[in-house]
PDB file of N, CA and C in Angstrom:
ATOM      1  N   UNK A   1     -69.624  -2.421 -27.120  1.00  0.00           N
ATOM      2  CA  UNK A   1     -68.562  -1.473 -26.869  1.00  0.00           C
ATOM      3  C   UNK A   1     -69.117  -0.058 -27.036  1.00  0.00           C
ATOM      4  N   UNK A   2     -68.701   0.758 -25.942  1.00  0.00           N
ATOM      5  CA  UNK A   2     -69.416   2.278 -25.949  1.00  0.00           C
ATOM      6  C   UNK A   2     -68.759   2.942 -27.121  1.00  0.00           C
ATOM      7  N   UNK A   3     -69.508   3.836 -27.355  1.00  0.00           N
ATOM      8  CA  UNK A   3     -68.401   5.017 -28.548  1.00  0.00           C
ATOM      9  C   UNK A   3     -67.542   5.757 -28.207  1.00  0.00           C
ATOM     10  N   UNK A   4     -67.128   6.010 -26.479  1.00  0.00           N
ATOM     11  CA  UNK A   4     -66.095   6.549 -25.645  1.00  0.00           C
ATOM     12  C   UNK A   4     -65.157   5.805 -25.544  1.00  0.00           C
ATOM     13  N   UNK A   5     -65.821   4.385 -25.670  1.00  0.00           N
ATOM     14  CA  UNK A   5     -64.336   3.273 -25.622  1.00  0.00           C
ATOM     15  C   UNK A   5     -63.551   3.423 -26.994  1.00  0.00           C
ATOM     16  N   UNK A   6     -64.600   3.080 -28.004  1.00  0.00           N
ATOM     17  CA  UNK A   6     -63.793   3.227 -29.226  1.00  0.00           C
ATOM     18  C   UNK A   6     -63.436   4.290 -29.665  1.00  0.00           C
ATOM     19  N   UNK A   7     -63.604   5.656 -29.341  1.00  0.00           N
ATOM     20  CA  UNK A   7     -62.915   6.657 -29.252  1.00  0.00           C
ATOM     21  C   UNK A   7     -61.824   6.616 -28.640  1.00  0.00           C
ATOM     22  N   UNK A   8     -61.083   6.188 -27.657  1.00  0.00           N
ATOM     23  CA  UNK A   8     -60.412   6.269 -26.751  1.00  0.00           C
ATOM     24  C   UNK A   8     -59.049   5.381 -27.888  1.00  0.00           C
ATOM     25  N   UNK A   9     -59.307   4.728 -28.316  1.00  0.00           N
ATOM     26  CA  UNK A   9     -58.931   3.844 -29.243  1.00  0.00           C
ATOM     27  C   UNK A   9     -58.240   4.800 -30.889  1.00  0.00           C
ATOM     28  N   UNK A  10     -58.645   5.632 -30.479  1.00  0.00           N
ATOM     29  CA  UNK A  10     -58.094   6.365 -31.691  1.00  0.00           C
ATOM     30  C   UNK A  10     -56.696   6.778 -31.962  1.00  0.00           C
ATOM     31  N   UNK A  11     -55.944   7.042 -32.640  1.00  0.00           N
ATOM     32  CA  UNK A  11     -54.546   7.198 -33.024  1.00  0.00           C
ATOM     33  C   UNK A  11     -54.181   8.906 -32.240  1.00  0.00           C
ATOM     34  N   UNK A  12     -53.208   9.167 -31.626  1.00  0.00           N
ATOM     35  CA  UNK A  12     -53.029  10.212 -30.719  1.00  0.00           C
ATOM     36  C   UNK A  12     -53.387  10.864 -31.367  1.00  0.00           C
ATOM     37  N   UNK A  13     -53.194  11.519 -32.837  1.00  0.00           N
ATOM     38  CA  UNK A  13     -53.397  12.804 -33.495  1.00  0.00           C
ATOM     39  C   UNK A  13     -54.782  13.367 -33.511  1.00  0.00           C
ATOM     40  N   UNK A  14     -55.425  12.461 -33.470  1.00  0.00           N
ATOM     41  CA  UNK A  14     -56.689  12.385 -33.202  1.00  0.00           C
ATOM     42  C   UNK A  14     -57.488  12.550 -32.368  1.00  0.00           C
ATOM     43  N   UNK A  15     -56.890  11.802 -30.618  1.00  0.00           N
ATOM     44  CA  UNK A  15     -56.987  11.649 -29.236  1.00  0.00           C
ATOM     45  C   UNK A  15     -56.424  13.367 -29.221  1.00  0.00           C
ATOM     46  N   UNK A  16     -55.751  13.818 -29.389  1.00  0.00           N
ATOM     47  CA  UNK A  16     -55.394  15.516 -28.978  1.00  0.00           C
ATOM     48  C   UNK A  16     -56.754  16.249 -29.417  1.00  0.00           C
ATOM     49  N   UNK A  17     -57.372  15.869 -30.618  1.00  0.00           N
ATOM     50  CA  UNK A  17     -58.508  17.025 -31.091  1.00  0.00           C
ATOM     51  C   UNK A  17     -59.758  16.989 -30.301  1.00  0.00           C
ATOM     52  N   UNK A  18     -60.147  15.471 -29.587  1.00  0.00           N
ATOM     53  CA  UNK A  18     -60.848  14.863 -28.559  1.00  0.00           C
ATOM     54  C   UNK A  18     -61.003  15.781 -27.364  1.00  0.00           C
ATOM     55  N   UNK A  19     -58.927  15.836 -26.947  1.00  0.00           N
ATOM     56  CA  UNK A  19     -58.827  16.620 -25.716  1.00  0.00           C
ATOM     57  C   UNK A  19     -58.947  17.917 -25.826  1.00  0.00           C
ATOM     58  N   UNK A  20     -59.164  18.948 -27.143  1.00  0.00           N
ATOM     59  CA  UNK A  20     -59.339  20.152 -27.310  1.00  0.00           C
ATOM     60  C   UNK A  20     -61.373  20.166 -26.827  1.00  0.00           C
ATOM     61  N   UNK A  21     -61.782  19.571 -27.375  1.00  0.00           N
ATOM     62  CA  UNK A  21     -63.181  19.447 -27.158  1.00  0.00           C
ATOM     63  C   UNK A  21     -63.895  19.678 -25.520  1.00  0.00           C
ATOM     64  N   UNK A  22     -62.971  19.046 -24.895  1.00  0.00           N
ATOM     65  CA  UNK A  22     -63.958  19.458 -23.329  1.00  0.00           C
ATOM     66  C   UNK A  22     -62.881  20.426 -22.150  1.00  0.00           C
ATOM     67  N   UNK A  23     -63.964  20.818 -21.627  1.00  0.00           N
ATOM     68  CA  UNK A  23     -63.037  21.705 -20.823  1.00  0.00           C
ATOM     69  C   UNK A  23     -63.932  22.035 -19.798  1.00  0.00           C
ATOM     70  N   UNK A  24     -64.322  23.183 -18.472  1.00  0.00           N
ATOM     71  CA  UNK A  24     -64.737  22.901 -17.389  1.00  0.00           C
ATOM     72  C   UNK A  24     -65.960  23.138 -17.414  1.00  0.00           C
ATOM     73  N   UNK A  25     -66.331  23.245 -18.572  1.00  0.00           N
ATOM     74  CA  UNK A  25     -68.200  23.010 -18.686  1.00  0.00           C
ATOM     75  C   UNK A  25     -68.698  21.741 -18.719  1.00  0.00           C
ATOM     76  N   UNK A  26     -68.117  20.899 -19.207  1.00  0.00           N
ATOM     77  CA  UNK A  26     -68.029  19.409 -19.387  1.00  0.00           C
ATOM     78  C   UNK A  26     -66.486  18.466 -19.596  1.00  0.00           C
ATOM     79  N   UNK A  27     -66.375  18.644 -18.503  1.00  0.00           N
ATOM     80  CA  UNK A  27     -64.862  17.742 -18.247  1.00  0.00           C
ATOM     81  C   UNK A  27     -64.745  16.416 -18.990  1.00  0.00           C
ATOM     82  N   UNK A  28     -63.974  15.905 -19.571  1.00  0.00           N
ATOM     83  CA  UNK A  28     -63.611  14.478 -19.953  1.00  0.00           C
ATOM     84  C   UNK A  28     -64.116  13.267 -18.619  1.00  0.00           C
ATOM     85  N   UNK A  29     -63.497  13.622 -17.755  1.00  0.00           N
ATOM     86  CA  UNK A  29     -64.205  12.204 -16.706  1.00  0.00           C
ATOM     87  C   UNK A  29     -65.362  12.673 -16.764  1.00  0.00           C
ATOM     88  N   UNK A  30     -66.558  13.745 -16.606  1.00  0.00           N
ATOM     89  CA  UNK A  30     -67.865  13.421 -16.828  1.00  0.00           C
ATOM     90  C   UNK A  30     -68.149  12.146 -17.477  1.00  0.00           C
ATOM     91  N   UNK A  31     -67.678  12.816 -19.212  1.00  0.00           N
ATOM     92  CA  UNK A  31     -68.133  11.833 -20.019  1.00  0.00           C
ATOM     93  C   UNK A  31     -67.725  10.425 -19.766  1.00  0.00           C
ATOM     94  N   UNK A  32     -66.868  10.079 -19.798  1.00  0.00           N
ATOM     95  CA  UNK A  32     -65.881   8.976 -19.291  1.00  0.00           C
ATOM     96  C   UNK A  32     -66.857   7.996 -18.379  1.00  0.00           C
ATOM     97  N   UNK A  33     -68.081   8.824 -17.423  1.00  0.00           N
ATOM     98  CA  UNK A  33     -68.223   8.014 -16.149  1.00  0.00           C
ATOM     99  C   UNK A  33     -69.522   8.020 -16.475  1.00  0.00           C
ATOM    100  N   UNK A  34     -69.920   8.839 -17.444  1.00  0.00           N
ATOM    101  CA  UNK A  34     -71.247   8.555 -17.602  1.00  0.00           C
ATOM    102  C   UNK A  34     -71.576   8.095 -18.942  1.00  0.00           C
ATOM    103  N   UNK A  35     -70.524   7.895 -19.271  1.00  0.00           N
ATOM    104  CA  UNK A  35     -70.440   7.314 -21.076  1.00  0.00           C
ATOM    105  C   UNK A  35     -71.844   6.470 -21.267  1.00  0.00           C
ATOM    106  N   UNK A  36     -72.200   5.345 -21.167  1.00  0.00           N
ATOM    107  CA  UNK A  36     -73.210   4.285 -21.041  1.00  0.00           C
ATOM    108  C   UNK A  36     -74.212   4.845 -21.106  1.00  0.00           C
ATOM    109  N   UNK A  37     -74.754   6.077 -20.080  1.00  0.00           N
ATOM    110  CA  UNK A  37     -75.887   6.734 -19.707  1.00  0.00           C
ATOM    111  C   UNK A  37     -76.045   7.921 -21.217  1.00  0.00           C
ATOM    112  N   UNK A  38     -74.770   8.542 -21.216  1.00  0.00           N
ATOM    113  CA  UNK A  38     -75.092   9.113 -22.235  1.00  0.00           C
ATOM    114  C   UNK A  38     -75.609   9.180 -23.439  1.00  0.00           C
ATOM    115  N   UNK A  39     -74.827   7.938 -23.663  1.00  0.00           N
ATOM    116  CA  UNK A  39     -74.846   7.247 -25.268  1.00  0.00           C
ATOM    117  C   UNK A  39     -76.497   6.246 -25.257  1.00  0.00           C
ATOM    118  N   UNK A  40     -76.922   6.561 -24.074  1.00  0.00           N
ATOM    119  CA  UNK A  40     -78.227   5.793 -24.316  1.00  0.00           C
ATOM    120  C   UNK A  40     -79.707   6.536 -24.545  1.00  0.00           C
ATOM    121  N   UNK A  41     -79.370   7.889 -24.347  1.00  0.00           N
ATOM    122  CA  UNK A  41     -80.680   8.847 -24.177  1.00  0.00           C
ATOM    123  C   UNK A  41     -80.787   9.658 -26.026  1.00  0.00           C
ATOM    124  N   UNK A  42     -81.959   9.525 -25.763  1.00  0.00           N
ATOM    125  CA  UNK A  42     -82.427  10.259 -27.246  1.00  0.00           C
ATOM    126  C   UNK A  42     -81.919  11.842 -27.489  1.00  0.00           C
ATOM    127  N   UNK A  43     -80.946  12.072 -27.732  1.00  0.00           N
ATOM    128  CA  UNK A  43     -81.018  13.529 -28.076  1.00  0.00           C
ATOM    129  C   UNK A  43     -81.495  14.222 -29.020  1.00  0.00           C
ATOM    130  N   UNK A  44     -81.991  13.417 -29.883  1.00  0.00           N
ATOM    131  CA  UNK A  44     -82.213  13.537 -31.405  1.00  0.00           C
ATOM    132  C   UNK A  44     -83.700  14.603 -30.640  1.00  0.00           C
ATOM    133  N   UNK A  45     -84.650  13.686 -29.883  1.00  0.00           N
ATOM    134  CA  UNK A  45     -85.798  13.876 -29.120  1.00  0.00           C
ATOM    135  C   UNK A  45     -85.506  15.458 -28.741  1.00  0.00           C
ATOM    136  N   UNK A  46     -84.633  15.437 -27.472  1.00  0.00           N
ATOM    137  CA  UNK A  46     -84.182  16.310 -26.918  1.00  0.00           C
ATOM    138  C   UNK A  46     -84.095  17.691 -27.380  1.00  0.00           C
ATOM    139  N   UNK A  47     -83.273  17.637 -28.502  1.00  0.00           N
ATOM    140  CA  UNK A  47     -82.887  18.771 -29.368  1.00  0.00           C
ATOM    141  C   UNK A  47     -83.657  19.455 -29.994  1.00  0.00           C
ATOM    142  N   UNK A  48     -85.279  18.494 -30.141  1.00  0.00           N
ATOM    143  CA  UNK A  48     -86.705  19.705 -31.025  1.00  0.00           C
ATOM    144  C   UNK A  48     -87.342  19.810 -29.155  1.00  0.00           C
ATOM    145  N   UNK A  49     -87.740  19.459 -28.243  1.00  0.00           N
ATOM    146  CA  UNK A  49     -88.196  19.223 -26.945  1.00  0.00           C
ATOM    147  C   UNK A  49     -87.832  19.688 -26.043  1.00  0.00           C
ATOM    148  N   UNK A  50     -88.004  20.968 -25.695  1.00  0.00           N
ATOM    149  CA  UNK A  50     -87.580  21.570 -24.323  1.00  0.00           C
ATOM    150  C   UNK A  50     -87.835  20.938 -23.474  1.00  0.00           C
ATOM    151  N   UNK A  51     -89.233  20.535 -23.103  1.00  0.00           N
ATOM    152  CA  UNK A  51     -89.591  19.677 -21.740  1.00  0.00           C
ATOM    153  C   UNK A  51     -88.604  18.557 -21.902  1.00  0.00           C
ATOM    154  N   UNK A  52     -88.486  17.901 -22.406  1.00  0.00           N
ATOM    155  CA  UNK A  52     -87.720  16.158 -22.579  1.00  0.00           C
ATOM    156  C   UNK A  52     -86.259  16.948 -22.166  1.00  0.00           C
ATOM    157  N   UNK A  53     -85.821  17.927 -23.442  1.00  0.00           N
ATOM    158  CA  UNK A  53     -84.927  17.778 -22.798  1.00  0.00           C
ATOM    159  C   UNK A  53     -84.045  18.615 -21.346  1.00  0.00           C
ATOM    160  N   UNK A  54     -84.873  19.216 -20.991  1.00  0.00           N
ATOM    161  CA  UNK A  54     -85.315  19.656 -19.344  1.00  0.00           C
ATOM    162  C   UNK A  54     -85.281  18.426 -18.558  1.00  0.00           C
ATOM    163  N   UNK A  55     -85.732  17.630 -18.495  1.00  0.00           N
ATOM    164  CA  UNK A  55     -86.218  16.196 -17.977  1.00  0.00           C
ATOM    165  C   UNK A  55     -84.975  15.455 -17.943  1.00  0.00           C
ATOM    166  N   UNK A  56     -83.894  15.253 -19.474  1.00  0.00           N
ATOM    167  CA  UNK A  56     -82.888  14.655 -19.759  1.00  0.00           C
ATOM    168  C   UNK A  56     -81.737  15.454 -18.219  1.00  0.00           C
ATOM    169  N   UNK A  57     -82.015  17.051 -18.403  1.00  0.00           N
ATOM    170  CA  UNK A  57     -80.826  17.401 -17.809  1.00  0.00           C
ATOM    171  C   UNK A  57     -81.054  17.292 -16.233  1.00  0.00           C
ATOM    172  N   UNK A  58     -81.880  17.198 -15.579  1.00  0.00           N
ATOM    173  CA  UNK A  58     -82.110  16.852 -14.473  1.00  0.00           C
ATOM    174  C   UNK A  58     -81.999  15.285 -14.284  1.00  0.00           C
ATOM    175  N   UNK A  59     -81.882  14.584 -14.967  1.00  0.00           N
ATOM    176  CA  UNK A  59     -81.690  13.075 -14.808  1.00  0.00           C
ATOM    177  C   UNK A  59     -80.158  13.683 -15.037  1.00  0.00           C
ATOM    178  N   UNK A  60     -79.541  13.690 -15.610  1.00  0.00           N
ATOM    179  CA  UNK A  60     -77.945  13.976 -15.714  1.00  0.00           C
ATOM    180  C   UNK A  60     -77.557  14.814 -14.828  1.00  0.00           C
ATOM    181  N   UNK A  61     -78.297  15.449 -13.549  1.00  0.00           N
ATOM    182  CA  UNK A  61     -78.026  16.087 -12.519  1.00  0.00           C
ATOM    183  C   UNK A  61     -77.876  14.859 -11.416  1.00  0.00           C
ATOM    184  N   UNK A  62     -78.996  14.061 -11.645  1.00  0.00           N
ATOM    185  CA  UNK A  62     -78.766  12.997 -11.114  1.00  0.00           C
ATOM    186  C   UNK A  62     -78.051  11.779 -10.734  1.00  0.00           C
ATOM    187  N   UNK A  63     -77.197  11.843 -12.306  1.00  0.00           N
ATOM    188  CA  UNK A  63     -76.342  10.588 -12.599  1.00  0.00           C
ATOM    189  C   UNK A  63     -75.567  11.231 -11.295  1.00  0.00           C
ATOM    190  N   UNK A  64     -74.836  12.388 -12.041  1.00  0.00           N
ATOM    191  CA  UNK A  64     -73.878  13.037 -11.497  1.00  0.00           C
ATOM    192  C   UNK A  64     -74.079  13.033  -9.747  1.00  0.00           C
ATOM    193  N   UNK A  65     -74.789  13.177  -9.209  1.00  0.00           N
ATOM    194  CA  UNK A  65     -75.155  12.497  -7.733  1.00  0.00           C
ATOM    195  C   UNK A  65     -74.978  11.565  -7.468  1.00  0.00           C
ATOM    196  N   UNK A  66     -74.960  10.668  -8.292  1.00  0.00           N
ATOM    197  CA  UNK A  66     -75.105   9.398  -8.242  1.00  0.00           C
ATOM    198  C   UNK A  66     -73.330   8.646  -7.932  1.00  0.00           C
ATOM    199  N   UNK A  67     -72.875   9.367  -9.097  1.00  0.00           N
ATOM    200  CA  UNK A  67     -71.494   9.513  -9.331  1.00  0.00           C
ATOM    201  C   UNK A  67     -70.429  10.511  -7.997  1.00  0.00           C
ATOM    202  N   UNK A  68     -70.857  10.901  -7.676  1.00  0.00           N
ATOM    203  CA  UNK A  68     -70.583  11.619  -6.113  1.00  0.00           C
ATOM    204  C   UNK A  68     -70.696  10.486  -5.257  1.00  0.00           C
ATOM    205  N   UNK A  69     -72.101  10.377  -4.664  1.00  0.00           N
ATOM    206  CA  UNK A  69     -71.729   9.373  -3.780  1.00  0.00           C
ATOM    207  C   UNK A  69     -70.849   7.780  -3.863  1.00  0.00           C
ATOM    208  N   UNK A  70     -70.780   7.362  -5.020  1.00  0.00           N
ATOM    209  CA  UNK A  70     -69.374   6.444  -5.149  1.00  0.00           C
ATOM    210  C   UNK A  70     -68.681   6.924  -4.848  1.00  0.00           C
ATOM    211  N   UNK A  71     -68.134   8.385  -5.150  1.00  0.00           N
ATOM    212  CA  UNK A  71     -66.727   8.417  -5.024  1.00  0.00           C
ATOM    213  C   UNK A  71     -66.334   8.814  -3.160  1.00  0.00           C
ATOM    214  N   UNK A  72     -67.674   9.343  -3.076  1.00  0.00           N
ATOM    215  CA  UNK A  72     -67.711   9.822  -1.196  1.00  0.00           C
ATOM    216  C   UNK A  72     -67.813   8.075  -0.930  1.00  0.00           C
ATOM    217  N   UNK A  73     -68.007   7.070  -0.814  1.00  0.00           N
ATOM    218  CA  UNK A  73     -67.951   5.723  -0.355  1.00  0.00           C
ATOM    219  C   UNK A  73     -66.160   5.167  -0.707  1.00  0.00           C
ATOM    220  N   UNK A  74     -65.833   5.848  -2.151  1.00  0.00           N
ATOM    221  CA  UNK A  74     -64.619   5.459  -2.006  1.00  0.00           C
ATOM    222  C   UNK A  74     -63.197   6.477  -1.589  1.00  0.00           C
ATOM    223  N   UNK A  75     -63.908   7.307  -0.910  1.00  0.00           N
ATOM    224  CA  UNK A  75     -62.859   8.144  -1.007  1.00  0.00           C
ATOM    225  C   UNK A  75     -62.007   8.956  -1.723  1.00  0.00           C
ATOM    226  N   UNK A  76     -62.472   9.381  -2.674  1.00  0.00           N
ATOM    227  CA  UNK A  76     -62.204   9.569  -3.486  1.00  0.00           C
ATOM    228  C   UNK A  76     -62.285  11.735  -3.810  1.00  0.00           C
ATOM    229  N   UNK A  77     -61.242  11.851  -2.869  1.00  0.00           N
ATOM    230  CA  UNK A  77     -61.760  13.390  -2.737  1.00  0.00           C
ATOM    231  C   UNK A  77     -61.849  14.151  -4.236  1.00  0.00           C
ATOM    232  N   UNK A  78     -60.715  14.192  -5.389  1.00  0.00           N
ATOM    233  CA  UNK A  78     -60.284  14.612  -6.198  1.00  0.00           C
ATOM    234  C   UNK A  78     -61.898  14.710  -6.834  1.00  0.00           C
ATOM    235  N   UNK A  79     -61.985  13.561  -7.258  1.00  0.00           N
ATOM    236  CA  UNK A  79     -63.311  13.341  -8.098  1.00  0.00           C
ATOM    237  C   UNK A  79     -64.741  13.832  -7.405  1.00  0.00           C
ATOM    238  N   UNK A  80     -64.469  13.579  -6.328  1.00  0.00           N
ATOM    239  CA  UNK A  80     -65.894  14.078  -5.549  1.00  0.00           C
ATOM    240  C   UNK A  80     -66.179  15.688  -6.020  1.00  0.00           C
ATOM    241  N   UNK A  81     -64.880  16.291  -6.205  1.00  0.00           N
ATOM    242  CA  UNK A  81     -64.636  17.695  -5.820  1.00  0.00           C
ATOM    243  C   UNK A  81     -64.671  18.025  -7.625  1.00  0.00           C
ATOM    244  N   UNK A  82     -64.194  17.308  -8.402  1.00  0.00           N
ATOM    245  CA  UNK A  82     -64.549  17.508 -10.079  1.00  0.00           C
ATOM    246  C   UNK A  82     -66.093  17.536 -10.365  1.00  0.00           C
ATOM    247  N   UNK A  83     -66.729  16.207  -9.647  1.00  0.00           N
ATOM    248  CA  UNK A  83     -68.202  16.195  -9.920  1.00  0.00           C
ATOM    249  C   UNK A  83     -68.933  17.134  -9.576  1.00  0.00           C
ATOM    250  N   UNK A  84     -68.705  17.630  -7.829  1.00  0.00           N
ATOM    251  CA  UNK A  84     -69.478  18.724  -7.786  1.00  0.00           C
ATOM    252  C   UNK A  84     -69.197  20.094  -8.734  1.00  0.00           C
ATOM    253  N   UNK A  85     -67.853  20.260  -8.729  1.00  0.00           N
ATOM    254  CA  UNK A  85     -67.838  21.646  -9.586  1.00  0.00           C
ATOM    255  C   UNK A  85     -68.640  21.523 -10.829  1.00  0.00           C
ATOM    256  N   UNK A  86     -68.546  20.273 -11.436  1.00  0.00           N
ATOM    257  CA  UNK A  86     -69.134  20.358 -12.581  1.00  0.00           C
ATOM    258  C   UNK A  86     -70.518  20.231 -12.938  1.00  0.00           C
ATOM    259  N   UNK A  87     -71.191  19.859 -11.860  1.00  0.00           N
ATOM    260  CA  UNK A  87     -72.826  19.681 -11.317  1.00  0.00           C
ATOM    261  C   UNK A  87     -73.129  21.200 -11.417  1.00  0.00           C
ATOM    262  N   UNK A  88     -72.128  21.797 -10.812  1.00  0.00           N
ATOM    263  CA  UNK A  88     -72.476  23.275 -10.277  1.00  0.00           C
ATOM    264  C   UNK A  88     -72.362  24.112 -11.657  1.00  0.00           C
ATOM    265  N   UNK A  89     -71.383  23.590 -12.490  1.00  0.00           N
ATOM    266  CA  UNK A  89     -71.179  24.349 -13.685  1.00  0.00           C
ATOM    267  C   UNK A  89     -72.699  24.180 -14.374  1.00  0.00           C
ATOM    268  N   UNK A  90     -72.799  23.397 -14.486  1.00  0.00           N
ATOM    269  CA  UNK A  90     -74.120  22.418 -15.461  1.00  0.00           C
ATOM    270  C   UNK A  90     -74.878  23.198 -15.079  1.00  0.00           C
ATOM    271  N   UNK A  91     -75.656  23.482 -13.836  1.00  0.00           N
ATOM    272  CA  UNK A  91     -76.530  24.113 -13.233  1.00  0.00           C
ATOM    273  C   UNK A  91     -76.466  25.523 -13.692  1.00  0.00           C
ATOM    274  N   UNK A  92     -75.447  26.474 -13.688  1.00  0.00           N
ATOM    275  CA  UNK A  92     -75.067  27.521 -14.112  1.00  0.00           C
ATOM    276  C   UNK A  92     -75.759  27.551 -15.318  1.00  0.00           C
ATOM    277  N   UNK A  93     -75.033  26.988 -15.883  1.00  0.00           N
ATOM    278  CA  UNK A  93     -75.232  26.929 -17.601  1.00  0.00           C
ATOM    279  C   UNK A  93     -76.821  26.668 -17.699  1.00  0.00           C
ATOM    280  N   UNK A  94     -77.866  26.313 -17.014  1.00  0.00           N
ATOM    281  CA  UNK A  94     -78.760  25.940 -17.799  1.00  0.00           C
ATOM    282  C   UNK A  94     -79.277  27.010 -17.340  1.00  0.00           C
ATOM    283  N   UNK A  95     -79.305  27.858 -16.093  1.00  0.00           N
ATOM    284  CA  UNK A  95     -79.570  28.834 -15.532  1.00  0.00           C
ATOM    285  C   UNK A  95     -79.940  30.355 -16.940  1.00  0.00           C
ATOM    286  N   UNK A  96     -78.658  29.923 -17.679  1.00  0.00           N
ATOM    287  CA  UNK A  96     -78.173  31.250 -18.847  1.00  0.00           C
ATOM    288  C   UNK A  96     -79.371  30.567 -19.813  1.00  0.00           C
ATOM    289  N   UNK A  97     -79.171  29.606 -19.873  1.00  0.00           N
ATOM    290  CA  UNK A  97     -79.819  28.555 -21.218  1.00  0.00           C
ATOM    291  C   UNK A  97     -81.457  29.384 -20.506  1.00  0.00           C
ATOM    292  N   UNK A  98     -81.824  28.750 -19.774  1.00  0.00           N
ATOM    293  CA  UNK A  98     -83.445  29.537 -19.841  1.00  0.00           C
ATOM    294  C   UNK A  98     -84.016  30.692 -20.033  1.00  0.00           C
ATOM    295  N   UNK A  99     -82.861  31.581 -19.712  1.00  0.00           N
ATOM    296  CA  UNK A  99     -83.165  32.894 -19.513  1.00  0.00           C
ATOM    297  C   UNK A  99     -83.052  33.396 -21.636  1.00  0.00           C
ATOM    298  N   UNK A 100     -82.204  32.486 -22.428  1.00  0.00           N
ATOM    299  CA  UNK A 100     -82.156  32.718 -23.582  1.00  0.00           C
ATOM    300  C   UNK A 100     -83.226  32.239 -24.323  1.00  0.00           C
ATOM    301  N   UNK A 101     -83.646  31.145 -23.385  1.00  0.00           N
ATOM    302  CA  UNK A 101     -84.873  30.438 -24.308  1.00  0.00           C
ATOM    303  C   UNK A 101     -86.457  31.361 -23.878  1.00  0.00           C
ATOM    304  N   UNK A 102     -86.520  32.375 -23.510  1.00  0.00           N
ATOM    305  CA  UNK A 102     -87.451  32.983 -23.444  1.00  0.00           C
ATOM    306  C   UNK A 102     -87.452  34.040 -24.605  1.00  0.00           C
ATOM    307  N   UNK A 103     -86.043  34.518 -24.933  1.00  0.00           N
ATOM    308  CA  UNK A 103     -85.751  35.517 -26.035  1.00  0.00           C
ATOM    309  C   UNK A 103     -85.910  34.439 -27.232  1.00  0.00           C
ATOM    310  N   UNK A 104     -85.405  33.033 -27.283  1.00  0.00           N
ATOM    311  CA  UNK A 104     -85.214  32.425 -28.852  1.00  0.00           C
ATOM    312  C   UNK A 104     -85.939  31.419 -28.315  1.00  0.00           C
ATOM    313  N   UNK A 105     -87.281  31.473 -28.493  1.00  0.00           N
ATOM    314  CA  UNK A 105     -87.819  29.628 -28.600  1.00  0.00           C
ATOM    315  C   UNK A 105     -87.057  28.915 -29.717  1.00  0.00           C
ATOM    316  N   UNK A 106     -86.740  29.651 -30.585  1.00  0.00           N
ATOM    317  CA  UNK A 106     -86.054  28.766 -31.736  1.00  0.00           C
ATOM    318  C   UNK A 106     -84.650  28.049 -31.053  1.00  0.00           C
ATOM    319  N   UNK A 107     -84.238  27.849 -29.886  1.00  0.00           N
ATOM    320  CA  UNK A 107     -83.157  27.805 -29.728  1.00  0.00           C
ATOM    321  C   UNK A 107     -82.983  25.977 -29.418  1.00  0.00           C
ATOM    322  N   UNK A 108     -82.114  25.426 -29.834  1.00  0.00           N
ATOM    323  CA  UNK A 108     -81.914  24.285 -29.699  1.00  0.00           C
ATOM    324  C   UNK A 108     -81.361  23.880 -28.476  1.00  0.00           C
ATOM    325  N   UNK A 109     -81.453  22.613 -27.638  1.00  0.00           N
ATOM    326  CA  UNK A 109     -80.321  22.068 -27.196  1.00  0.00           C
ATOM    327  C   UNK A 109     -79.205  21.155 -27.558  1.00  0.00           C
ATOM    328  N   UNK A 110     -77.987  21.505 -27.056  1.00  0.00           N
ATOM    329  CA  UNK A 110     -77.273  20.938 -27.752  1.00  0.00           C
ATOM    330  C   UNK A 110     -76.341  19.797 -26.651  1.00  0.00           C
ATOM    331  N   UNK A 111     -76.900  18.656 -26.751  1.00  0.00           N
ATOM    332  CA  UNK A 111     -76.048  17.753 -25.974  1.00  0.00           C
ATOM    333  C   UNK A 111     -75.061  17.533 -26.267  1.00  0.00           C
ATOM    334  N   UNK A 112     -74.100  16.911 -25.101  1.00  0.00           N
ATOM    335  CA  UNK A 112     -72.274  16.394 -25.248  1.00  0.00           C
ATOM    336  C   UNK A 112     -72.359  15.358 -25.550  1.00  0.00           C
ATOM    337  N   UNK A 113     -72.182  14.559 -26.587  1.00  0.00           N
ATOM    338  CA  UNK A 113     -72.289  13.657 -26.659  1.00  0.00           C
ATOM    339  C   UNK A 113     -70.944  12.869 -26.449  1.00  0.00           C
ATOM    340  N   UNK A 114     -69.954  13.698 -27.922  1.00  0.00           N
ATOM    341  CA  UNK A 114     -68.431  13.008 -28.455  1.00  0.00           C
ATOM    342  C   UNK A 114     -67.847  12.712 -27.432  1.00  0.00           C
TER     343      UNK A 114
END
């Protein structure tokens, strides 16, 4: 059982503090669809490892492609149109992220995990 499932499983009061947590940098169906993938990659790695985790976010550029074309096979405009924005957000964001990691090598990454 994923930790998104058993999250999901939690008592509403709880499920509300969940839904305060993501918003259009990382949407809830991201996680939701890539739960499995997520919960399987080292972030621990990631988080001292720029290259790795450079490597991680371009594979998660990927899922997310991946996750597009299902939904373009099923028709699925709504979601097609969530994934890309949020591909596009991601991209953004790492865009800022490099340009900071030249000022702070000290700077961590910080994956979505919850």
């Amino acid at each position: 059982m994923t930790q998104w499932y058993q999250l999901q499983q939690l008592d509403s009061k709880y499920l509300e503090q969940v839904h305060q947590l993501y918003d259009d940098s990382f949407p809830m169906e991201i996680r939701q669809y890539l739960a499995q993938w997520l919960e399987n990659q080292d972030w621990e790695h990631a988080a001292n490892n720029v290259s790795f985790a450079t490597l991680l976010f371009h594979d998660l550029l990927s899922q997310l492609d991946d996750q597009f074309s299902r939904f373009l096979i099923e028709n699925n405009f709504l979601l097609q149109h969530n994934i890309r924005k949020s591909k596009r957000n991601l991209q953004v964001c790492l865009g800022s992220l490099s340009l900071h990691l030249l000022d702070f090598p000290e700077f961590k990454f910080c994956p979505f995990l919850f």
